[in-house]
Protein backbone atom coordinates (compact mmCIF):
# COMPACT_ATOMS: atom_id res chain seq x y z
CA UNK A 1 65.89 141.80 125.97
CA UNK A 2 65.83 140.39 129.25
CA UNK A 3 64.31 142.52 132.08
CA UNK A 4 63.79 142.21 135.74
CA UNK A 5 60.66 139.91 135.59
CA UNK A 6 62.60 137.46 133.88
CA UNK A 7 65.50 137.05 135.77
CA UNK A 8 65.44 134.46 138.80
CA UNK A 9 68.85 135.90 140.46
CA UNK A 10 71.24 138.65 140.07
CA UNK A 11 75.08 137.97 140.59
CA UNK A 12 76.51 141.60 140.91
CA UNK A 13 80.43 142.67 141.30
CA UNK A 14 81.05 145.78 143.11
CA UNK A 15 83.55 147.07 140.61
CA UNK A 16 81.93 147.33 136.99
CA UNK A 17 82.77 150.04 134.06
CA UNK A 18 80.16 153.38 134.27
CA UNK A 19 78.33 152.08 137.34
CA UNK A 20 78.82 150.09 140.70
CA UNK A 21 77.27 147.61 142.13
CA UNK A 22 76.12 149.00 144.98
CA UNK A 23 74.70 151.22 142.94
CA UNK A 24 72.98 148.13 141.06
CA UNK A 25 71.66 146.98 144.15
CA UNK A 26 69.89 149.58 145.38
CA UNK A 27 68.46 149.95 141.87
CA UNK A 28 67.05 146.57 142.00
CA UNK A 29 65.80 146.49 145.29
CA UNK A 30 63.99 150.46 145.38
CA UNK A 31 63.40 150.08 141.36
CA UNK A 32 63.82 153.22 139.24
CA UNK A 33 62.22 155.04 136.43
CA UNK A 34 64.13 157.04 135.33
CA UNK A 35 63.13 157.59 131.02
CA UNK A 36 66.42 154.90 130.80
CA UNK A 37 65.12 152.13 133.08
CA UNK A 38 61.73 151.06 134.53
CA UNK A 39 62.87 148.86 136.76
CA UNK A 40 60.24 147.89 139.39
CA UNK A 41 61.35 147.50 143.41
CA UNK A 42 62.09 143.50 144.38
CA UNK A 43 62.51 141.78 147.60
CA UNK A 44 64.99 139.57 148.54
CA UNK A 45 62.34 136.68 147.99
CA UNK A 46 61.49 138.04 144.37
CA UNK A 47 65.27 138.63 143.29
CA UNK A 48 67.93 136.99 145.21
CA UNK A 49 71.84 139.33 144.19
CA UNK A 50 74.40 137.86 145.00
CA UNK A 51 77.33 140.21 145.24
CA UNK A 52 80.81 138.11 143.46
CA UNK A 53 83.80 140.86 144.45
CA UNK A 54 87.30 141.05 145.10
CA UNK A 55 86.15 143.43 147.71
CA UNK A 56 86.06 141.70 149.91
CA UNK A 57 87.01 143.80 153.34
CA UNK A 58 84.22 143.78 156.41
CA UNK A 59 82.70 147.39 155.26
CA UNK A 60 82.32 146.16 151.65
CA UNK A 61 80.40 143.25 153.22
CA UNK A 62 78.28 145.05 155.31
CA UNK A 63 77.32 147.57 152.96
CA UNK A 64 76.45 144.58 150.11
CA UNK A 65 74.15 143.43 152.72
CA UNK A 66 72.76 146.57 153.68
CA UNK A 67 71.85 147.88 150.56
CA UNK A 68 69.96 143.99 150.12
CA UNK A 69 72.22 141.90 148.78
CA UNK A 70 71.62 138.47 149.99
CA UNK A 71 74.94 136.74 149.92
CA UNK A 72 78.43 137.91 149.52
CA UNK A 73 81.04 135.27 147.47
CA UNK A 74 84.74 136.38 147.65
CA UNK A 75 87.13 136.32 144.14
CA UNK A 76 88.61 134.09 143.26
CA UNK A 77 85.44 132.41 142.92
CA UNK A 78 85.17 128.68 144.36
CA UNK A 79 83.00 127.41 142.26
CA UNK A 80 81.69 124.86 144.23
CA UNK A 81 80.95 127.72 146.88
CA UNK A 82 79.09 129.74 143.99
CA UNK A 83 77.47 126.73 143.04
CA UNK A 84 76.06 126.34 146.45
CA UNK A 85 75.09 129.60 146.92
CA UNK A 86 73.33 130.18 143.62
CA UNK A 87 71.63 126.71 144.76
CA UNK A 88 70.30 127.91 148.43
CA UNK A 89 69.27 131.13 147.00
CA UNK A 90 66.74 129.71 144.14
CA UNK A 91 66.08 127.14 146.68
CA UNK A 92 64.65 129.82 148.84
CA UNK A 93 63.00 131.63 146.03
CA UNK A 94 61.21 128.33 144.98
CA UNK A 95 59.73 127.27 148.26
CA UNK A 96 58.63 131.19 148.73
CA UNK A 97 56.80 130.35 145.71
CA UNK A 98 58.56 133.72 143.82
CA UNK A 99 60.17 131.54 140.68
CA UNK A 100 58.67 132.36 137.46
């Protein structure tokens, strides 16, 4: 099973089944352990999240990027815009020397 450590980049929607992705968010950026998960804290340099949401109004924004998302892509998806994004983000993650 994958875990954190192994992932390069998250793409999270706000609106998932049993939990949201704000929710996911902070998990992955404060970490938890919790007997389920024991899932350590990452930075915006370790694990870039992209949040991909319908919800798209200012204070969903704001609180993506609050809670340490580091991009927000509106549905319906452009791809070439989540291509690019996706593409910056590892970009950064590579020259902060964080890929694995």
């Amino acid at each position: 099973m994958g875990t954190p450590e192994e992932i390069d980049l998250a793409i999270v929607d706000l609106m998932m089944p049993d939990i949201d992705g704000y929710k996911v968010i902070e998990v992955l950026r404060n970490g938890a352990n919790d007997g389920e998960f024991n899932i350590p804290a990452h930075s915006k340099e370790q694990l870039p999240i992209v949040i991909l949401s319908g919800m798209n109004f200012s204070e969903d924004i704001k609180r993506g990027l609050e809670l340490g998302a580091n991009q927000f892509v509106t549905k319906p998806v452009v791809m070439a815009q989540l291509y690019s994004t996706i593409t910056e983000e590892l970009t950064k993650k590579i020259q902060a020397g964080k890929c694995q």
